[in-house]
C-alpha atoms as a PDB file:
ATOM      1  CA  UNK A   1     198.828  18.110  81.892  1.00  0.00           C
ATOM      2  CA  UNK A   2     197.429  17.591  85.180  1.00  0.00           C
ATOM      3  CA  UNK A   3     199.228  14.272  87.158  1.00  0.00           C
ATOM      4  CA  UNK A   4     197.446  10.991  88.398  1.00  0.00           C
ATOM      5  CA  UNK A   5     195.811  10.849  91.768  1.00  0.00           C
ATOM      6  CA  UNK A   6     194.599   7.511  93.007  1.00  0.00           C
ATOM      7  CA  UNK A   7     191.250   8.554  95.447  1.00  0.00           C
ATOM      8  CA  UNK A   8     190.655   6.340  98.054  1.00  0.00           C
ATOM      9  CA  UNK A   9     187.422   6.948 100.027  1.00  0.00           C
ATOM     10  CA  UNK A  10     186.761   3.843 102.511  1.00  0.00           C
ATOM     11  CA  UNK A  11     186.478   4.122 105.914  1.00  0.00           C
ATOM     12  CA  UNK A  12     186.636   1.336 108.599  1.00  0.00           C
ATOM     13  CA  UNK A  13     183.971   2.285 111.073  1.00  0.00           C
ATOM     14  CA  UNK A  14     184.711   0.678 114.658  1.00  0.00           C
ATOM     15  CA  UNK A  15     188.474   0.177 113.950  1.00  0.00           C
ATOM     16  CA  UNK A  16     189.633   3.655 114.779  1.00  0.00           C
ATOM     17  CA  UNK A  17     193.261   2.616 115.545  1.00  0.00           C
ATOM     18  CA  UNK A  18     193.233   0.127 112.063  1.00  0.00           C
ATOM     19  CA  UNK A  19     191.891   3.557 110.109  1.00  0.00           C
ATOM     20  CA  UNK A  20     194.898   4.864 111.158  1.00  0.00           C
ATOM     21  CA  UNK A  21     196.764   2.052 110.319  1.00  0.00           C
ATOM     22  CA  UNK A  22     195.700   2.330 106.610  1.00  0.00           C
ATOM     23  CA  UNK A  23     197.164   5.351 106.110  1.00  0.00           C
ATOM     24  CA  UNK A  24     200.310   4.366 107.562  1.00  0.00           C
ATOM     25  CA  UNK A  25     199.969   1.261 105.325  1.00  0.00           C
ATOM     26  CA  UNK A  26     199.430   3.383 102.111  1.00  0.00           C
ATOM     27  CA  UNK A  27     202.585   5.558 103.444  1.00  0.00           C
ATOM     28  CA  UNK A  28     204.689   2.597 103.677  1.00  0.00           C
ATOM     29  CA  UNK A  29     203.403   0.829 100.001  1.00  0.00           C
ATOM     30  CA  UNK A  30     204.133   4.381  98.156  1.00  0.00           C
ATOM     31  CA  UNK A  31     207.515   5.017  99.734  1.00  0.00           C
ATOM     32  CA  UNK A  32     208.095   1.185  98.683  1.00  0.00           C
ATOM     33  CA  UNK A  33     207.317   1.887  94.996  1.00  0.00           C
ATOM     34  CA  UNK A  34     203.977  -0.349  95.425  1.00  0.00           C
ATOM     35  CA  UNK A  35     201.133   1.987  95.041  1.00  0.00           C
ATOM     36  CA  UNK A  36     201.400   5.602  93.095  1.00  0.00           C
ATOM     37  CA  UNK A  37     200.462   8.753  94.900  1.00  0.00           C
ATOM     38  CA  UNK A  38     196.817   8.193  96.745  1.00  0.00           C
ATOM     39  CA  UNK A  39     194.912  10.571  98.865  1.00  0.00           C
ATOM     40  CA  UNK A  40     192.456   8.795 101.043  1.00  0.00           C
ATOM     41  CA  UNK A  41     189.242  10.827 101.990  1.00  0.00           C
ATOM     42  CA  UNK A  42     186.949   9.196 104.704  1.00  0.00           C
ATOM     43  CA  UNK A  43     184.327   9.758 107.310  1.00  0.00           C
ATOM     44  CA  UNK A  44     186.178   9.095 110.183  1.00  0.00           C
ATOM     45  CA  UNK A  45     185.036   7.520 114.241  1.00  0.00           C
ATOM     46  CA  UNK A  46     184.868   9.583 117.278  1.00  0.00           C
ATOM     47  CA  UNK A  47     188.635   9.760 117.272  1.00  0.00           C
ATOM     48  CA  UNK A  48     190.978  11.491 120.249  1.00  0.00           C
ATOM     49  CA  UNK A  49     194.193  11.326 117.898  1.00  0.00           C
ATOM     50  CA  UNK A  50     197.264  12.086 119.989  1.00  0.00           C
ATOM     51  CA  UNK A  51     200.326  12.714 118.596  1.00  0.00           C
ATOM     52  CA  UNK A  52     204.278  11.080 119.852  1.00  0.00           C
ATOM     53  CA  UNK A  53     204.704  14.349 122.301  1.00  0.00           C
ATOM     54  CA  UNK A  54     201.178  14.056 123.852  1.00  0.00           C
ATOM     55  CA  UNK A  55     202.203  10.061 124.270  1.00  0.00           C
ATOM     56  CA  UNK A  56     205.044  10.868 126.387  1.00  0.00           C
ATOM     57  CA  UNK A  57     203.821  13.981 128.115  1.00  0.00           C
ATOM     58  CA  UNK A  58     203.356  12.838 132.097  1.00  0.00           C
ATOM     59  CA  UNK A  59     199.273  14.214 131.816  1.00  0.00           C
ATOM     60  CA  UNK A  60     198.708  11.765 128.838  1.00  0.00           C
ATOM     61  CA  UNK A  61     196.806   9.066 130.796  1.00  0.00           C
ATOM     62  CA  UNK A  62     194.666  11.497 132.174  1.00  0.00           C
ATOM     63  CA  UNK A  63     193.940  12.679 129.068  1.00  0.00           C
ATOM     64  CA  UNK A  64     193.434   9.671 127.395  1.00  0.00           C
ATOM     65  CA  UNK A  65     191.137   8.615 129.842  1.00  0.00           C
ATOM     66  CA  UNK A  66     188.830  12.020 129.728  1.00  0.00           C
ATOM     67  CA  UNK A  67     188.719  11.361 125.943  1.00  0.00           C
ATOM     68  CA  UNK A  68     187.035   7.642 126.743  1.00  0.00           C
ATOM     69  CA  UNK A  69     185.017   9.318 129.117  1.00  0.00           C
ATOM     70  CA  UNK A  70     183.404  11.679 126.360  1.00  0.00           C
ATOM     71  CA  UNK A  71     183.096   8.656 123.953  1.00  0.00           C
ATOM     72  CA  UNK A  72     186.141   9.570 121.931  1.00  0.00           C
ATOM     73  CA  UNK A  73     188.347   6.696 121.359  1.00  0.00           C
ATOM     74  CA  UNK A  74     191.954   7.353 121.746  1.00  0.00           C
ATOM     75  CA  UNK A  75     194.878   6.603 118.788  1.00  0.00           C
ATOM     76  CA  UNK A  76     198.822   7.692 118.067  1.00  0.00           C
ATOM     77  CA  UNK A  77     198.103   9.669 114.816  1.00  0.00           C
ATOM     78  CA  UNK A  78     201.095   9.760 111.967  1.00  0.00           C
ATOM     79  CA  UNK A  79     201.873  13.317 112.301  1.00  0.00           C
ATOM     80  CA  UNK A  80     201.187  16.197 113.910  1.00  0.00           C
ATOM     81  CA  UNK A  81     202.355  18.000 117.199  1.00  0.00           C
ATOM     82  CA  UNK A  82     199.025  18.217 119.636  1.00  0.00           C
ATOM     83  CA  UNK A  83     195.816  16.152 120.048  1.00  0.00           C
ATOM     84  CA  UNK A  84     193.160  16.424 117.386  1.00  0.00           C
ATOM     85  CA  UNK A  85     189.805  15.651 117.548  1.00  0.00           C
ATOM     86  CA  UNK A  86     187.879  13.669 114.553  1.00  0.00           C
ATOM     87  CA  UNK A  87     184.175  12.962 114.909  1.00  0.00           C
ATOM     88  CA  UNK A  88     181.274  11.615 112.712  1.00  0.00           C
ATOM     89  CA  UNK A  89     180.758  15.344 111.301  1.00  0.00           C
ATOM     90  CA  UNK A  90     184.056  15.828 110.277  1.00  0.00           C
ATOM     91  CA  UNK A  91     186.005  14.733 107.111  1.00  0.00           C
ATOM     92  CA  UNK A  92     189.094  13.198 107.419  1.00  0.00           C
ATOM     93  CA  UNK A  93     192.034  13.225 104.169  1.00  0.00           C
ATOM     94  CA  UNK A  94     195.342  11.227 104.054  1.00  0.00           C
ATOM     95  CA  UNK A  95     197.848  11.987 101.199  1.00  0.00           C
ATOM     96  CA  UNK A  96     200.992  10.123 100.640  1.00  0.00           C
ATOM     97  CA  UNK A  97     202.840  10.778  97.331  1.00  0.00           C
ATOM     98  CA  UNK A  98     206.315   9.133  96.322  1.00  0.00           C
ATOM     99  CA  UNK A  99     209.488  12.115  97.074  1.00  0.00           C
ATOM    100  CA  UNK A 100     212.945  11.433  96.389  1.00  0.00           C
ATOM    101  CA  UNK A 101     214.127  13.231  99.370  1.00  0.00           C
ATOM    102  CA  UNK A 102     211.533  13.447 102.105  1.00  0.00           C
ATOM    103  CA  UNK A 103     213.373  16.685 103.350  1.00  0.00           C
ATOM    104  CA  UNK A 104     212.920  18.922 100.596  1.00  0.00           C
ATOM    105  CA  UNK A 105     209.575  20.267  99.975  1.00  0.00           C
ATOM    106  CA  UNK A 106     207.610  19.743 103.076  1.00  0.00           C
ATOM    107  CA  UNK A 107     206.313  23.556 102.864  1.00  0.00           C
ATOM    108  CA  UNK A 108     205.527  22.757  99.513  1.00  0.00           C
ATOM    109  CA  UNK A 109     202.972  20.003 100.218  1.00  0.00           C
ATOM    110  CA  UNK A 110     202.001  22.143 103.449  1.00  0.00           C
ATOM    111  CA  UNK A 111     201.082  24.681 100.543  1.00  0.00           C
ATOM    112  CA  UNK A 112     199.290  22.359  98.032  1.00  0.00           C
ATOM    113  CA  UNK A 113     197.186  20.636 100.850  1.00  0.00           C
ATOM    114  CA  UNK A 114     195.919  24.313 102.448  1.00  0.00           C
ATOM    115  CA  UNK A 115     195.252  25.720  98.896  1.00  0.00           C
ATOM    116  CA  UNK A 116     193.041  22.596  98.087  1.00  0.00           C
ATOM    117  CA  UNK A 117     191.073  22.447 101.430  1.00  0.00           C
ATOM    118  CA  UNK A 118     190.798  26.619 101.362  1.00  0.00           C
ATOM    119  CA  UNK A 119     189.714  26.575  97.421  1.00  0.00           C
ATOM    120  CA  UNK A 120     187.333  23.744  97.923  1.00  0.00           C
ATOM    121  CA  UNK A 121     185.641  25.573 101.084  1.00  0.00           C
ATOM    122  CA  UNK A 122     185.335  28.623  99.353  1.00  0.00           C
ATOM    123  CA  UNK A 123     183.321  26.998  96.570  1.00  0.00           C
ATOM    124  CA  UNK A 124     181.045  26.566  99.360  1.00  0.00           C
ATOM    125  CA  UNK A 125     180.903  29.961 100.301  1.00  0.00           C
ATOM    126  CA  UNK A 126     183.092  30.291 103.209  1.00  0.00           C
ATOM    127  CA  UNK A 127     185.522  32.833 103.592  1.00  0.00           C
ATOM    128  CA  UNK A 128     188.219  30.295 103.479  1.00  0.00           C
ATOM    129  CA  UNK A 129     192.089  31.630 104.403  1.00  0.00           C
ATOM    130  CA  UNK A 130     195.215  29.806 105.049  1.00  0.00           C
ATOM    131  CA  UNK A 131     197.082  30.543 108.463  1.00  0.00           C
ATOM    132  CA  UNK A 132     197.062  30.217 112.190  1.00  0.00           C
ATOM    133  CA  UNK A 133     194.308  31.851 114.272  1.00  0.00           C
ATOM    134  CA  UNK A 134     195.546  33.078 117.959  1.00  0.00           C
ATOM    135  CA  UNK A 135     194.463  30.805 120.023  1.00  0.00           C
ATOM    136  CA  UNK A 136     193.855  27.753 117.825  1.00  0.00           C
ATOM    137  CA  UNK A 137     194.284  24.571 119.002  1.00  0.00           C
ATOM    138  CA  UNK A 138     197.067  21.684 117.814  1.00  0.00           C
ATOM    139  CA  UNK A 139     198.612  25.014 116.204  1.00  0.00           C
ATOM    140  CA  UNK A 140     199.954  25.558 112.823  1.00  0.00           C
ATOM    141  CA  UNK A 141     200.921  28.349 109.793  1.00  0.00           C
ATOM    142  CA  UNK A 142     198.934  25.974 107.554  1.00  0.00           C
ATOM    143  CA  UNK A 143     195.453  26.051 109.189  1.00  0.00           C
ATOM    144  CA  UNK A 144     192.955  27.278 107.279  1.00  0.00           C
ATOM    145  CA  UNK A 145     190.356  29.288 108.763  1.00  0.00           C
ATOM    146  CA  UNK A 146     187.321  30.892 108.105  1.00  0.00           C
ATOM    147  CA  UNK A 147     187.515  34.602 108.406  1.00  0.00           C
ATOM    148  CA  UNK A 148     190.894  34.681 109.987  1.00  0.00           C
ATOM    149  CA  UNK A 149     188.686  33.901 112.867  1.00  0.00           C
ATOM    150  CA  UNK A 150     187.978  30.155 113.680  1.00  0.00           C
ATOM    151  CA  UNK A 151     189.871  27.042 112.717  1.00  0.00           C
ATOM    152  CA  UNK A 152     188.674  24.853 110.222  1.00  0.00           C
ATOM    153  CA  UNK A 153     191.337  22.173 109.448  1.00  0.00           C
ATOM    154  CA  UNK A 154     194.497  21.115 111.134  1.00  0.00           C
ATOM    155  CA  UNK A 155     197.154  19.455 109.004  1.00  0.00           C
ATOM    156  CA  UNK A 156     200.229  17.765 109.912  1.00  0.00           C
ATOM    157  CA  UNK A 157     202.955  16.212 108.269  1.00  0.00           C
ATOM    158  CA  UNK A 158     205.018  12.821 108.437  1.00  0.00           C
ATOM    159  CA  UNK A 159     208.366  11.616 106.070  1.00  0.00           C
ATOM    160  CA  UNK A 160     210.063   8.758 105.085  1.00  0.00           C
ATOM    161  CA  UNK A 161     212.675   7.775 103.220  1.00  0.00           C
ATOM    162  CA  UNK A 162     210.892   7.476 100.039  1.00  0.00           C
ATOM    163  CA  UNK A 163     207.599   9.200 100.487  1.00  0.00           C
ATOM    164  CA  UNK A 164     205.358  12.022 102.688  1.00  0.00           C
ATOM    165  CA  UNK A 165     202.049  11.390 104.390  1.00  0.00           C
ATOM    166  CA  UNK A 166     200.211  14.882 104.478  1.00  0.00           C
ATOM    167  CA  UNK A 167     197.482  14.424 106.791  1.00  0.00           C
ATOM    168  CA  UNK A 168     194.250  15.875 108.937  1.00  0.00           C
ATOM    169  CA  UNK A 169     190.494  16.837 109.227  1.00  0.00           C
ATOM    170  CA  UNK A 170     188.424  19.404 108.265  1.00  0.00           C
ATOM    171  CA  UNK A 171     185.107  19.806 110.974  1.00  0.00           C
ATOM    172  CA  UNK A 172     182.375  19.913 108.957  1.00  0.00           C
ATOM    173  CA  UNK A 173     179.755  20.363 111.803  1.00  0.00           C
ATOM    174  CA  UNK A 174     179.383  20.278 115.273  1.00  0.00           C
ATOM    175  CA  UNK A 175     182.514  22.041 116.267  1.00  0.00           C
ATOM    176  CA  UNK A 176     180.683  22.056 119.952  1.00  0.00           C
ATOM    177  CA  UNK A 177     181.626  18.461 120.201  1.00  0.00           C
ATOM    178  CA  UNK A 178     185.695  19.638 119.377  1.00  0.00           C
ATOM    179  CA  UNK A 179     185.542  22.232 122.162  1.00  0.00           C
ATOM    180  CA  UNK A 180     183.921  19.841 124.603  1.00  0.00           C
ATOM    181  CA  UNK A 181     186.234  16.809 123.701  1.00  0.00           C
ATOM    182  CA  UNK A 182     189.514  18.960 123.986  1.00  0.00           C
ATOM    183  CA  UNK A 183     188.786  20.878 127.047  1.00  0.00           C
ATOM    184  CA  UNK A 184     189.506  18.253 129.656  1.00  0.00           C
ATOM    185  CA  UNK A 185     192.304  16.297 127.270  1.00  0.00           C
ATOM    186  CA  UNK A 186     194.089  20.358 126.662  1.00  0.00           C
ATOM    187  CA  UNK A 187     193.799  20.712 130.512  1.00  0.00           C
ATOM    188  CA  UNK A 188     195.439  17.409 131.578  1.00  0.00           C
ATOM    189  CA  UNK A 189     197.687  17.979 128.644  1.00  0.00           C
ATOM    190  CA  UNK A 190     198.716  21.742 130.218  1.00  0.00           C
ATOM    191  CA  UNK A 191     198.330  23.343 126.805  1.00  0.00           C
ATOM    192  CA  UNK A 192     196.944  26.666 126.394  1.00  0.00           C
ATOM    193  CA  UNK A 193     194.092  27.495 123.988  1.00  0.00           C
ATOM    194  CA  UNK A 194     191.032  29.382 122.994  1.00  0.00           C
ATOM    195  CA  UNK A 195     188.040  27.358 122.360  1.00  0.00           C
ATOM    196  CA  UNK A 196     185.978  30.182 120.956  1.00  0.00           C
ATOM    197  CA  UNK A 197     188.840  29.611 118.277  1.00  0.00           C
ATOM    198  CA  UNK A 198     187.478  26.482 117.017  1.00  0.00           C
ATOM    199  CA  UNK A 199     184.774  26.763 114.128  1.00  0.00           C
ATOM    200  CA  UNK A 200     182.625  24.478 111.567  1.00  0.00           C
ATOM    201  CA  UNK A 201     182.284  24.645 107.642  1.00  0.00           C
ATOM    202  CA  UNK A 202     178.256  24.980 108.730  1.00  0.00           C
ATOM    203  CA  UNK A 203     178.882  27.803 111.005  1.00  0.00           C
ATOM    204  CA  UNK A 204     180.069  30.138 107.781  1.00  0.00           C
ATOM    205  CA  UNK A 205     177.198  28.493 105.061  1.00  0.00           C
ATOM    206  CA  UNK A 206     174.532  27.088 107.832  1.00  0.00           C
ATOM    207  CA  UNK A 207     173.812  23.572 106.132  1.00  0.00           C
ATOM    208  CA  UNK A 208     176.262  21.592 104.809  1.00  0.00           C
ATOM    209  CA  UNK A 209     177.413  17.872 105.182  1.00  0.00           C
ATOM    210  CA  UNK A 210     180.652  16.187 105.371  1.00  0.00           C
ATOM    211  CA  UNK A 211     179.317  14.905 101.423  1.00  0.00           C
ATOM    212  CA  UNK A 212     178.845  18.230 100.230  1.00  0.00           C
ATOM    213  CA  UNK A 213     182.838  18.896 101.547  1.00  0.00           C
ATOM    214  CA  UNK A 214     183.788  16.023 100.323  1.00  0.00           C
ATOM    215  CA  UNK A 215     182.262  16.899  96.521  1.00  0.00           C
ATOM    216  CA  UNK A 216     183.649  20.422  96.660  1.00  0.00           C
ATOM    217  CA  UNK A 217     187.315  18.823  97.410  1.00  0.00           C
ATOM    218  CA  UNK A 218     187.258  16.449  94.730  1.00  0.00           C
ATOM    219  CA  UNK A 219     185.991  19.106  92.448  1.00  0.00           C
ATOM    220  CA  UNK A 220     189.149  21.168  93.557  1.00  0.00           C
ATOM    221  CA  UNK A 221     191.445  18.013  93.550  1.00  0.00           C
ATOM    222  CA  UNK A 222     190.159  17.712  89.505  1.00  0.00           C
ATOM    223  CA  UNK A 223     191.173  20.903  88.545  1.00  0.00           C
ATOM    224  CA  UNK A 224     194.732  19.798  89.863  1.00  0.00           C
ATOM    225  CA  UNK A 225     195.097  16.214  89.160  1.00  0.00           C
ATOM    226  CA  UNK A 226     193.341  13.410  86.960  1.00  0.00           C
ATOM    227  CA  UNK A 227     191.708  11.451  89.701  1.00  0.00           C
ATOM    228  CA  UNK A 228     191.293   7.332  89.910  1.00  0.00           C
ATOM    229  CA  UNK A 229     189.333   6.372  92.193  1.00  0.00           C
ATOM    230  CA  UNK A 230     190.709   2.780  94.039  1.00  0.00           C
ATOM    231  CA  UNK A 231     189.501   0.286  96.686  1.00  0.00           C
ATOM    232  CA  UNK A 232     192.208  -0.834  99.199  1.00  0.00           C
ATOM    233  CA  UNK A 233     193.716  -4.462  97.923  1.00  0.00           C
ATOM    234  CA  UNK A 234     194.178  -7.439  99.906  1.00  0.00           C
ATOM    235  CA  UNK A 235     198.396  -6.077 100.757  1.00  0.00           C
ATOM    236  CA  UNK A 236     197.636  -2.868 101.877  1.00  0.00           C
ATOM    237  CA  UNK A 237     194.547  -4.070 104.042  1.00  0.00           C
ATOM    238  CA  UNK A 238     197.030  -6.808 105.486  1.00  0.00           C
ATOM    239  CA  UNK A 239     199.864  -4.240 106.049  1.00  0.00           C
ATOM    240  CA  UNK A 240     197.286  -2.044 107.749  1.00  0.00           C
ATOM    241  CA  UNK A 241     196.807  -5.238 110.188  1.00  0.00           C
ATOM    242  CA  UNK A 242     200.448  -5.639 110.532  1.00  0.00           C
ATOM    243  CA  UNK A 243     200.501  -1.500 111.964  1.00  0.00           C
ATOM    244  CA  UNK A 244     196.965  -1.841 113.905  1.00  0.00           C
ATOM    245  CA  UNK A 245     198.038  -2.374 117.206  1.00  0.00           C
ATOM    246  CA  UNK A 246     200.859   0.506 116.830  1.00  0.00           C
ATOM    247  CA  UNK A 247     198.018   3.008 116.737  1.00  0.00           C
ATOM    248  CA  UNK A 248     196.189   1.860 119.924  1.00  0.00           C
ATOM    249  CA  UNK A 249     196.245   3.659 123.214  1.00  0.00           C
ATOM    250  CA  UNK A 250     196.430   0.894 126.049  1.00  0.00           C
ATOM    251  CA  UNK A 251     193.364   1.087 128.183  1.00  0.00           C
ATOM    252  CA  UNK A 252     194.210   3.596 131.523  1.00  0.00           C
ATOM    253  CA  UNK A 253     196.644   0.808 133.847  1.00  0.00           C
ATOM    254  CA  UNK A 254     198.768   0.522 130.665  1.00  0.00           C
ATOM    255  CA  UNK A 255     198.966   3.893 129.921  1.00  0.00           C
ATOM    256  CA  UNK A 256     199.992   4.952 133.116  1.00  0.00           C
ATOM    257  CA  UNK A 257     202.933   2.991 132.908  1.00  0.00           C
ATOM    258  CA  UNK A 258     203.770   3.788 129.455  1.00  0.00           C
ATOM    259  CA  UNK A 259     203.794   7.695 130.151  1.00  0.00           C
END
């Protein structure tokens, strides 16, 4: 018998730092015992998301500020260990789930999340593969790729007592708009990286939109789970508002004095 998944799908377009903040929200409700295991799946903004690390690195207000200047608003994400870029042509997924000990099994969601996003690209027709391509940026063994190639998705991972967030994007398109958007951001940063590394679902199948992704995910996801899909309620909209602010970057005077 396959287990319950709540689907969430609403996005908040023009509140980059409170989209964030819903996930966090829906993190905090499920480790709480107030909402079951939900995976939110959303177009997201032109987002710079930077993770704790990047915050305190001494080139992150420089960085910031290059990510403003190429119309990418910059946010703290939940997890992850380098700066990630989400844009109108990507797609966006947030799962939290309820875990009695937040330390055991984090390669095992790692796992489940890759073998989703690889399964549901291949339906597409891409030569979808789990792992780390040299090169790659915001690094990590569960990438998936196309080819063993070109990055696809980044995924990153966050734990509290009482629940994991699993969390990251999948570039649907435009993957020109990733290399541009990371160059200067990677540079002020001082991280190394290939941008020839960085790929799009549409540069494996040529057309393709972040719906058709988004279909062939909850396809997969159905196979796996009996799916519900939710609206957020009236707490975990106000809890998001309650975590909004966490998720902003201060504009470049207050971010130099923060780094």
């Amino acid at each position: 018998m396959t287990r319950p998944l709540q689907l969430a799908t609403r996005a908040f377009p023009g509140r980059p730092a409170f989209d964030t903040a819903v996930s966090r929200a829906l993190l905090q409700l499920v480790a709480e015992g107030s909402a079951p295991e939900t995976l939110r799946l959303y177009a997201p903004d032109d987002v710079l998301a930077f993770s704790v690390l990047d915050a305190v690195h001494a080139g992150f207000a420089d960085a910031a500020r290059a990510a403003r200047e190429r119309g990418f608003a910059p946010v703290l994400r939940l997890a992850g260990g380098r700066a990630a870029v989400f844009h109108r042509e990507t797609l966006a997924f947030a799962w939290s789930l309820p875990v009695e000990d937040p330390r055991l099994g984090i390669q095992e969601r790692f796992d489940a999340l890759a073998s989703v996003v690889a399964s549901a690209l291949r339906r597409l027709g891409v030569d979808a593969r789990v792992g780390e391509v040299p090169g790659e940026y915001c690094p990590g063994s569960h990438s998936v790729n196309a080819r063993g190639r070109t990055k696809l998705m980044g995924v990153g991972q966050r734990v509290v007592r009482g629940a994991a967030h699993v969390g990251g994007v999948i570039v649907v398109r435009d993957a020109a708009r990733v290399r541009e958007a990371l160059a200067p951001v990677y540079g002020a940063l001082g991280y190394d990286w290939d941008p020839e590394a960085t790929g799009a679902v549409e540069d494996e199948v040529g057309r393709v939109s972040t719906a058709d992704v988004a279909a062939a995910l909850v396809a997969e996801l159905g196979t796996r789970h009996t799916l519900v899909e939710v609206e957020p309620d009236a707490t975990w909209l106000e809890r998001a508002g309650e975590y909004e602010a966490r998720h902003r970057v201060p504009t470049d005077d207050a971010t130099q004095r923060r780094s």
